[in-house]
Structures are given as C-alpha cells and as structure tokens.
Protein backbone atom coordinates (compact mmCIF):
# COMPACT_ATOMS: atom_id res chain seq x y z
CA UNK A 1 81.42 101.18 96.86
CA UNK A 2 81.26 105.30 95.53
CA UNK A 3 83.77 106.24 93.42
CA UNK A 4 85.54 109.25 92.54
CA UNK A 5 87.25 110.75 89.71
CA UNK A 6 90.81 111.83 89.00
CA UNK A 7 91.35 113.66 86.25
CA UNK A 8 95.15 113.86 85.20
CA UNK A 9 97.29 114.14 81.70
CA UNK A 10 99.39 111.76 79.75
CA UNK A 11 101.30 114.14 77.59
CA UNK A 12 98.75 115.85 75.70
CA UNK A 13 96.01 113.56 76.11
CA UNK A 14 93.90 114.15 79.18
CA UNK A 15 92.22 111.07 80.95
CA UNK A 16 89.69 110.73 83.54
CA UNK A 17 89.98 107.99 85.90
CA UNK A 18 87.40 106.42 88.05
CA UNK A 19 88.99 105.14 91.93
CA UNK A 20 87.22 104.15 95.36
CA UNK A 21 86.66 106.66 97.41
CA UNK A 22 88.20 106.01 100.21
CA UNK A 23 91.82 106.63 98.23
CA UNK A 24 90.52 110.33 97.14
CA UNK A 25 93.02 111.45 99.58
CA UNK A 26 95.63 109.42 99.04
CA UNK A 27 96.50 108.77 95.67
CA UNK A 28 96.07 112.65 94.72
CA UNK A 29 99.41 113.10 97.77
CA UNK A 30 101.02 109.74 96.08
CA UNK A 31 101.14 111.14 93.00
CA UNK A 32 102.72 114.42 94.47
CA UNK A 33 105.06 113.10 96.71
CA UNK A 34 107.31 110.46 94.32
CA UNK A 35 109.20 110.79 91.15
CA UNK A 36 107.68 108.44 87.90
CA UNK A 37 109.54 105.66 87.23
CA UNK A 38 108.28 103.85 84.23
CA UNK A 39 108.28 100.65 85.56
CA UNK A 40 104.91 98.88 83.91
CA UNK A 41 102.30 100.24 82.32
CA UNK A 42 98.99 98.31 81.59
CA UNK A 43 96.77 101.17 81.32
CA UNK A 44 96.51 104.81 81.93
CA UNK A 45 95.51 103.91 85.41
CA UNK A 46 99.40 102.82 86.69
CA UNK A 47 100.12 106.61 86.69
CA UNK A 48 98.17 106.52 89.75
CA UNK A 49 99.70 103.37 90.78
CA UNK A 50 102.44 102.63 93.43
CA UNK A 51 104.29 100.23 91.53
CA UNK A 52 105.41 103.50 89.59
CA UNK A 53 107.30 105.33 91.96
CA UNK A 54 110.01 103.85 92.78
CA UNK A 55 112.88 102.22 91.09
CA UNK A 56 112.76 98.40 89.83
CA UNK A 57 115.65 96.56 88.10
CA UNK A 58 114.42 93.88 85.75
CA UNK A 59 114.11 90.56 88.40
CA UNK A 60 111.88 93.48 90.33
CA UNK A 61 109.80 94.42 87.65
CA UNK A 62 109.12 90.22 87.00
CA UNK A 63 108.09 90.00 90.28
CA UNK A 64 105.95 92.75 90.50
CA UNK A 65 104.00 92.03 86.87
CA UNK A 66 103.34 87.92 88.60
CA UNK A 67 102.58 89.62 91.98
CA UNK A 68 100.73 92.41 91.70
CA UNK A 69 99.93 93.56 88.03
CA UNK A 70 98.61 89.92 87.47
CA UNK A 71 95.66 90.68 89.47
CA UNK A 72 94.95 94.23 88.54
CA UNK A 73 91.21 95.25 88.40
CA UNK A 74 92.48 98.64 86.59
CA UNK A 75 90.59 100.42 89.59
CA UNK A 76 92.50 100.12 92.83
CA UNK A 77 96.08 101.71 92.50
CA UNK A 78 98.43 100.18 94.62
CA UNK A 79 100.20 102.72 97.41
CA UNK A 80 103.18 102.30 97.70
CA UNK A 81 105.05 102.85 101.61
CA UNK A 82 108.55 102.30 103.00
CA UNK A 83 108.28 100.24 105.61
CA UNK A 84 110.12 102.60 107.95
CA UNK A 85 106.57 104.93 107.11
CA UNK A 86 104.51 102.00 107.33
CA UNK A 87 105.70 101.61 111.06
CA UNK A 88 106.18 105.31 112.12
CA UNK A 89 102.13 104.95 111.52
CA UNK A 90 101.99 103.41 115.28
CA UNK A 91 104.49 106.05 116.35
CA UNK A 92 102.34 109.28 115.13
CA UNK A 93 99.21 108.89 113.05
CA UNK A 94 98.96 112.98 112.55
CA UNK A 95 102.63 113.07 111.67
CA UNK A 96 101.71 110.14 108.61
CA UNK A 97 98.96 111.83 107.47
CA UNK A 98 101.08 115.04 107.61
CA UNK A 99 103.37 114.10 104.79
CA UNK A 100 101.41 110.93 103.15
CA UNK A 101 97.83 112.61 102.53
CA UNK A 102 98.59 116.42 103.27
CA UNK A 103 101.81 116.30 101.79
CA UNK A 104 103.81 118.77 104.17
CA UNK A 105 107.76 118.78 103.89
CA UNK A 106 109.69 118.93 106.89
CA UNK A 107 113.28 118.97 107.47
CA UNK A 108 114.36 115.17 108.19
CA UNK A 109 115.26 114.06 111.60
CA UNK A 110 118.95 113.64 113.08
CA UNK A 111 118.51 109.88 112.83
CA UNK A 112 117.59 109.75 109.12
CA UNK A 113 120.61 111.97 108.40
CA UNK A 114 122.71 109.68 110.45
CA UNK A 115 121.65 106.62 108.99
CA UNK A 116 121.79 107.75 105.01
CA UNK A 117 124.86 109.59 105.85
CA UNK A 118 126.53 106.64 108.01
CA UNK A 119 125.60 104.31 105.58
CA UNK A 120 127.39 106.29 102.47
CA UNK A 121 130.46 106.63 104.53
CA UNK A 122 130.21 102.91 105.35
CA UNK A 123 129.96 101.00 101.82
CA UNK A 124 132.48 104.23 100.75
CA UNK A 125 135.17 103.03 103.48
CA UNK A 126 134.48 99.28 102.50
CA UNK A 127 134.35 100.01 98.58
CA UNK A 128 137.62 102.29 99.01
CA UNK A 129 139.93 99.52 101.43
CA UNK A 130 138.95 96.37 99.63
CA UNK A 131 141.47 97.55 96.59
CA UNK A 132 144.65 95.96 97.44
CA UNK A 133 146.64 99.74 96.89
CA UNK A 134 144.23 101.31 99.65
CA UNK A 135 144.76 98.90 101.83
CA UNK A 136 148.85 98.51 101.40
CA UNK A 137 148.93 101.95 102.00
CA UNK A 138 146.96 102.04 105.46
CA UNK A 139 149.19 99.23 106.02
CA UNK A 140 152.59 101.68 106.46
CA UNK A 141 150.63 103.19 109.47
CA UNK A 142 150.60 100.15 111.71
CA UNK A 143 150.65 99.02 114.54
CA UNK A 144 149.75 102.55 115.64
CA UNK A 145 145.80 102.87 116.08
CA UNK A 146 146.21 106.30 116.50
CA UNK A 147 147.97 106.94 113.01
CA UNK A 148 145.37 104.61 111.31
CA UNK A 149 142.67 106.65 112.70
CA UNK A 150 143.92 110.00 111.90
CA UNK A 151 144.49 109.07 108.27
CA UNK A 152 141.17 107.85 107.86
CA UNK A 153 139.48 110.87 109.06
CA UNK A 154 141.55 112.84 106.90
CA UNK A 155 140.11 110.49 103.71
CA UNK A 156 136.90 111.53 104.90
CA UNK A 157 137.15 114.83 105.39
CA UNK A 158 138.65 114.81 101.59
CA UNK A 159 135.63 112.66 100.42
CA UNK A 160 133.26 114.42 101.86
CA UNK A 161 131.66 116.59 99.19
CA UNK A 162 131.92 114.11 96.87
CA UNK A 163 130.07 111.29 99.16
CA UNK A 164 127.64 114.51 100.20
CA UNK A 165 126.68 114.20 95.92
CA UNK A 166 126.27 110.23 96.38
CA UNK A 167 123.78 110.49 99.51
CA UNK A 168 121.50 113.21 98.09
CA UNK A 169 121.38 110.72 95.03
CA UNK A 170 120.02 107.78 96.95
CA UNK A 171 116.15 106.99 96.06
CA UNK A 172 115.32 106.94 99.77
CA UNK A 173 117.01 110.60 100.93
CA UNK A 174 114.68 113.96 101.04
CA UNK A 175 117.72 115.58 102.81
CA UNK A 176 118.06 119.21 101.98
CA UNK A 177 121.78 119.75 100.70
CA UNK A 178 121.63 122.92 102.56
CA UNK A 179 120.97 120.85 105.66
CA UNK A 180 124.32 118.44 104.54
CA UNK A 181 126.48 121.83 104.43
CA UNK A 182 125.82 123.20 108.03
CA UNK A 183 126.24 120.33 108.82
CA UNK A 184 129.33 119.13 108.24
CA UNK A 185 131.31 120.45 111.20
CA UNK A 186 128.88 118.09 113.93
CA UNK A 187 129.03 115.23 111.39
CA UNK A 188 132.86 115.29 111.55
CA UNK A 189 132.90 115.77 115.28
CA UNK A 190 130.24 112.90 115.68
CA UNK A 191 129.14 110.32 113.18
CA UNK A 192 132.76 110.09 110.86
CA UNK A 193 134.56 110.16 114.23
CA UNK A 194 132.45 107.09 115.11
CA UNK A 195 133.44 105.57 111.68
CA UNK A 196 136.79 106.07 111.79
CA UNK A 197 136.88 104.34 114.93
CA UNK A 198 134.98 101.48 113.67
CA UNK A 199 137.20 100.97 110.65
CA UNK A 200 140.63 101.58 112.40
CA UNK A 201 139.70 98.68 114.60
CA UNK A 202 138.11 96.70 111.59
CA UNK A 203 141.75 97.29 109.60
CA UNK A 204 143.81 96.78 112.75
CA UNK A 205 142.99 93.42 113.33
CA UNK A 206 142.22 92.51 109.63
CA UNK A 207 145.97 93.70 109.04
CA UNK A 208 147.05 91.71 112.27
CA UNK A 209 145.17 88.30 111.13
CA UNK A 210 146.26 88.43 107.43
CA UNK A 211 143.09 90.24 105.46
CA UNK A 212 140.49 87.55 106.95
CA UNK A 213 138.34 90.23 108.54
CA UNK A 214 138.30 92.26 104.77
CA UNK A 215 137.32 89.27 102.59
CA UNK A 216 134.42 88.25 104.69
CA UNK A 217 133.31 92.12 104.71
CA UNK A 218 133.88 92.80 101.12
CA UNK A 219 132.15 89.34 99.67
CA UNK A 220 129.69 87.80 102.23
CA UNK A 221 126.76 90.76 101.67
CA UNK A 222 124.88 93.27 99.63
CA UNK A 223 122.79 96.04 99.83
CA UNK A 224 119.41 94.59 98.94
CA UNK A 225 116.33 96.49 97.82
CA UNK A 226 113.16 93.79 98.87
CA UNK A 227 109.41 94.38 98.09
CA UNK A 228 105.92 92.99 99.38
CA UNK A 229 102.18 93.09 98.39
CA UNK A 230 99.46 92.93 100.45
CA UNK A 231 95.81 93.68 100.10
CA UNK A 232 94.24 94.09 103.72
CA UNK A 233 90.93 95.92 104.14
CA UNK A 234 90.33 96.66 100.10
CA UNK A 235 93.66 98.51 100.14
CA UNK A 236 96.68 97.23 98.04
CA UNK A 237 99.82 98.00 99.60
CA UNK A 238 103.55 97.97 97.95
CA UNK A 239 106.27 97.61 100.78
CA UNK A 240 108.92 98.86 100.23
CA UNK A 241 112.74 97.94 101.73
CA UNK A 242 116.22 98.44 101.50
CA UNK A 243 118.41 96.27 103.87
CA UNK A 244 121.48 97.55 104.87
CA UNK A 245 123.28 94.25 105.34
CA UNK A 246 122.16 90.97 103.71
CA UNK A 247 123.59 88.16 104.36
CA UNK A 248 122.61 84.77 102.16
CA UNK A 249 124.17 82.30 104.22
CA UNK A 250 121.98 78.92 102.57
CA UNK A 251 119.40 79.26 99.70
CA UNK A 252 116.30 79.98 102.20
CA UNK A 253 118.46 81.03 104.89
CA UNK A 254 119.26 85.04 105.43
CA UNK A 255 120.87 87.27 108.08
CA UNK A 256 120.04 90.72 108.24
CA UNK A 257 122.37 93.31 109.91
CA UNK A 258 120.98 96.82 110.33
CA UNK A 259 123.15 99.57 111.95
CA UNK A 260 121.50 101.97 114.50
CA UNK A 261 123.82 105.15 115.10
CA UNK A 262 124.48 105.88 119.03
CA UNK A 263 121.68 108.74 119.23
CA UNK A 264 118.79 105.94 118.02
CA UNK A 265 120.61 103.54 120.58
CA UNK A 266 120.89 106.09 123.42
CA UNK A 267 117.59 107.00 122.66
CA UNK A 268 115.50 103.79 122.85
CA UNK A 269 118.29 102.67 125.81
CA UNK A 270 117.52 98.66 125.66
CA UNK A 271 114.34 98.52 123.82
CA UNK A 272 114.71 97.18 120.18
CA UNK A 273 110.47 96.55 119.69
CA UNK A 274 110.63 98.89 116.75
CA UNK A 275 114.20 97.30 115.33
CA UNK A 276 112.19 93.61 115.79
CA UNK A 277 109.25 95.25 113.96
CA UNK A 278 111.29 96.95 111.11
CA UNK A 279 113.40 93.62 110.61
CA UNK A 280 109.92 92.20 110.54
CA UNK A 281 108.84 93.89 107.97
CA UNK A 282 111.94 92.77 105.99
CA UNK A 283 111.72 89.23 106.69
CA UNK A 284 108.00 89.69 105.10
CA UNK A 285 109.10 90.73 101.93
CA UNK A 286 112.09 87.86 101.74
CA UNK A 287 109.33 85.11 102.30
CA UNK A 288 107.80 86.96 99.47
CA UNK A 289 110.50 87.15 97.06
CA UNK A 290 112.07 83.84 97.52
CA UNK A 291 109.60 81.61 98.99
CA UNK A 292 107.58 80.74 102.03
CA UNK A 293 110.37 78.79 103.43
CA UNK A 294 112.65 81.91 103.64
CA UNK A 295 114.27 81.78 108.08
CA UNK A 296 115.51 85.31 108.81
CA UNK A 297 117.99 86.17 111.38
CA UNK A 298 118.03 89.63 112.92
CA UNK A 299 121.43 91.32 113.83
CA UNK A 300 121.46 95.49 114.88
CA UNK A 301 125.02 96.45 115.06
CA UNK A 302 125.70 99.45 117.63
CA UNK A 303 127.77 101.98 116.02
CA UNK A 304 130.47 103.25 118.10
CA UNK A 305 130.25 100.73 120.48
CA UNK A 306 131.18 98.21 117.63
CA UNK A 307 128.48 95.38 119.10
CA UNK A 308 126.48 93.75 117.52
CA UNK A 309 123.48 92.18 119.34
CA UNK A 310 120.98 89.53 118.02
CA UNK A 311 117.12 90.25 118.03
CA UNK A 312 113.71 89.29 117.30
CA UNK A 313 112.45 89.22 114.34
CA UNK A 314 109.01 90.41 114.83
CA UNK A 315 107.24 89.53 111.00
CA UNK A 316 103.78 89.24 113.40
CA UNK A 317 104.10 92.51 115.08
CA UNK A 318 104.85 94.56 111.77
CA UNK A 319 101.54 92.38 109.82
CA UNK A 320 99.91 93.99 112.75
CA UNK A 321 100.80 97.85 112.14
CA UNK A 322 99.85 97.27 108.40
CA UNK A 323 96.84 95.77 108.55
CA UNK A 324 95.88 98.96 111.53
CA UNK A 325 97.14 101.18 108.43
CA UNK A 326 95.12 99.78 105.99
CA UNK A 327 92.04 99.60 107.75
CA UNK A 328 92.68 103.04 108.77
CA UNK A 329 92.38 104.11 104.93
CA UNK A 330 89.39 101.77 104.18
CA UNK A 331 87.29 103.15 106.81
CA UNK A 332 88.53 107.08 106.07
CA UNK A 333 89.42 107.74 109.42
CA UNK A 334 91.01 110.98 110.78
CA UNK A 335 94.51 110.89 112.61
CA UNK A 336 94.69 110.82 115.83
CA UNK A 337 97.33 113.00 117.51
CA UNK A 338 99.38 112.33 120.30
CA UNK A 339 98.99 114.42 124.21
CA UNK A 340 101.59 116.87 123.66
CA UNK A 341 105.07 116.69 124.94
CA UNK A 342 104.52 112.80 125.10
CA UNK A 343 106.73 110.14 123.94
CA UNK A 344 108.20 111.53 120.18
CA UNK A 345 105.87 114.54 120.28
CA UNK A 346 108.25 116.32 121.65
CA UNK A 347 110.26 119.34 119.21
CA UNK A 348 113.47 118.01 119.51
CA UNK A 349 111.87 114.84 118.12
CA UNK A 350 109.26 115.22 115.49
CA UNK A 351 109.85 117.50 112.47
CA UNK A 352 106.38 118.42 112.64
CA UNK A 353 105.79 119.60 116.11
CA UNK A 354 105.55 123.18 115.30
CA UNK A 355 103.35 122.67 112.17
CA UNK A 356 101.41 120.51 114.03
CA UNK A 357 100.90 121.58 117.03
CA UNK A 358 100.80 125.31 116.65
CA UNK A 359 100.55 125.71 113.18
CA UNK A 360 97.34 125.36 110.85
CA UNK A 361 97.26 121.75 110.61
CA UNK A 362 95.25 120.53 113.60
C-alpha cells in the first residue's frame, strides 16, 4: 500500500504525516470542510481524523475512545459523513465529490432549509407551550381555531430573528444568513403557515382533552445525536446522525419519527426508499450504541397534512450505499455524473447544476 504525506501545523510545530494513498484526496477536503473540535487526541495524526470534527458530549467521546480510537493504527484517519451525505452518494456521485473531495460551496437546497428551519420552529413551539403561562394564555383564545392560529403566527413572526440566530447555530446548518433574510417573506407564507396549523390543531384538542396531548409531546422524546463506525474496503468511516424524534419506548426498543416538509413529500409522491434508507442508517448506529439487540420502528410524519405514516426501516439497504462509498474511495475511482436533466440533475434540484454542468468542474 503507497503512502503519501501531509504536511500540516500544530501551533508552531510543523508535522509531517504519512496516510494511504487512496485518502490523498480526501482527508486534505476533510480537513477544510469542518470546524476542530477537540474531542481526543492520541497523536498528532487525529487532526486529520474524523472523530475531530464534530461535536461529542462526554458518553460520545467514551464511546468513540472503546469504538474507534481503541483500534487506531495512527495511519488511517477516520472520515467522518452525515448519513444524509453518505446516502445522497447513490443520488449524485459528481455532486459528493463536488463538496466532499473538491470542496465547492453551494447554496443549500429548499428542503435542507425547510427541514433545519421547520425543525427550530418545532422544538421552539413545543419548548415555548409546555410552560404552564404560555399555554393558559393560548387558552383565552378557544374554542376558536381561527384565533389560536392567528396568534401563533404572530409569535412567530416575533420570534423569528431570534430563532433565525438559533438555526444558523446548529452543527449541521451551512445556510447562508443572507439566504434566511430573503427569505423570510416565502417562509411565512409557507413552512410557519404549515406550523401554525399543526400546532393550533395540536393545542386545540390538547386544550379540549385536558393537556394529555402536551405531556406526551413535551416528555416522551429527545433530539438525539447517534454515531457508527465501520471499516469497509480499508476505509474507516464515522456516521454521523441526528434524529429528529426519538422515542425510547423499552430499554432495546426505539421509535424514530422524522418529519418530511410537503415539498420533499410532494416531491417523492408515495415513494419513501430514501426515508427507509435514511432511518436505516439510524437504526445502524442505535444497534451500535446500545447493543445488538436494539428493534427500531420507523415513523415519517407529513407536515401539513398532520399524518404520520409507518415505514421500513431499511438498515440493509443503507449498509449497501456505504459499503458502494467506501469501495469507491479504496479503489480511487472518479464520479460518475448523471445524463443531464435526469432525475435530481435538474437546476431547480441540485445546487450544483450550473457548476457542474457548465462550469469548470466536469
């Protein structure tokens, strides 16, 4: 196996380390594209290493040390990948290599700004009406759906700079601000009209029933950061999660409820492969984390439509996409691109299309 080496600085020391080849092109873009966390270091190496870039509480940092810095050769860095990237790989291998090896920025898609956006407004609404004055007060408004509605908007509308500040802080947004400003106006019209109808049927029949509807929201689940490690092919992958929705309903037993926002459902119409696949991929790192044993049950919730539906949780089909990634890096293969104008490779999908397609990239 060649080697190369990468020659980087640790304050004012400069060190020279030796890596496989076959990661000259990727761990030069890791180490571009994500922030240093300093998580564990065993030797100068875990600059270059995955495990570094992104943010671990302490339980995290125990598992990773037992899982993955346990068997350290202090040669092979670990990448680290969302799983969302991991599975856009099947989607668009020139749009991956795009922004994991040649490190292009693009502006995000409508669904990521949907789904980081939706999501603030979401755990801000629950936060905000499980206080017992928030909620007395949306209480004066029934049983008038309309009122409820109206005044929820308006808390949005005044929140909304301030929950702006709280998604551009999240570890998982690369949303321009700029891009949050313009905006506003279509979110408002769109997305916060869909969650104020959500919640003024969520507090209507909460207030109807007694509060029921509000404890089970505010104390059955959590947000829930999960992690993997695989190495396929002589690559050492960190997967990386964030669950919108988990639900611990036994010890090994879990529910996972991820919200899609009406574009992503109008889009895909029926099909929910790449849903099964991404729960997948979540269900992999649970059996990871808390045993073998772990059962996962898959729930994607239909904004707007306020449905949720159950689905399959497809742990096979997303071990199938990584281990196509990883030999993909092993063997140093080029991307291939897409016909154009088919499927996502189409500008009002991809990001990309016009660096891609008739820019200097291809």
């Amino acid at each position: 196996m060649s080697e190369f080496k990468l020659k980087f600085k640790i304050g004012e020391k400069e060190t020279i380390v030796k890596i496989p080849k076959y990661l000259r092109m990727f761990v030069p873009a890791q180490m571009n594209r994500y922030i240093f966390n300093n998580n564990i270091i065993k030797s100068d190496i875990c600059y270059t290493c995955g495990v570094n870039y992104t943010r671990l509480n302490e339980s995290q940092k125990t598992w990773i040390e037992n899982k993955v810095c346990s068997e350290c050769d202090f040669k092979t860095p670990v990448l680290a990948f969302h799983i969302t990237s991991i599975l856009s790989f099947r989607t668009c291998q020139q749009s991956f290599w795009n922004s994991y090896v040649l490190g292009i920025k693009v502006p995000p898609s409508i669904w990521l700004v949907e789904g980081i956006v939706g999501h603030t407004f979401d755990k801000f609404l629950l936060d905000y009406f499980s206080r017992e004055d928030n909620y007395e007060r949306i209480k004066r408004f029934y049983p008038s759906k309309t009122k409820i509605q109206r005044e929820i908007l308006n808390l949005l509308r005044r929140e909304y700079d301030n929950l702006i500040e709280i998604t551009l802080k999240n570890e998982n947004s690369n949303i321009p601000s700029q891009l949050l400003i313009t905006q506003k106006e279509e979110m408002f019209e769109d997305l916060l009209n869909d969650y104020a109808y959500i919640f003024t049927k969520r507090l209507y029949n909460d207030i109807k029933f007694g509060g029921e509807f509000r404890e089970l929201q505010a104390f059955k689940w959590r947000e829930e950061k999960v992690l993997a490690y695989d190495k396929l092919h002589d690559v050492r992958a960190l997967q990386i999660g964030r669950i919108d929705k988990l639900f611990q309903i036994k010890d090994k037993l879990f529910a996972i409820w991820d919200d899609k926002t009406k574009k992503r459902v109008r889009y895909w119409k029926n099909e929910f492969s790449d849903s099964s696949r991404q729960l997948g991929g979540y269900s992999h790192c649970l059996k990871q984390m808390y045993g073998v044993d772990v059962h996962v049950i898959g729930v994607i919730n239909l904004l707007r439509y306020f449905y949720p539906t159950f689905v399959y949780v497809d742990e096979e089909g997303y071990l199938d996409v990584l281990d196509e990634l990883c030999l993909f890096i092993r063997e140093m293969k080029t991307p291939l691109k897409r016909p154009k104008g088919s499927g996502l490779c189409k500008e009002e999908y991809c990001g990309y299309f016009n660096r891609c397609w008739k820019g200097e990239v291809l």
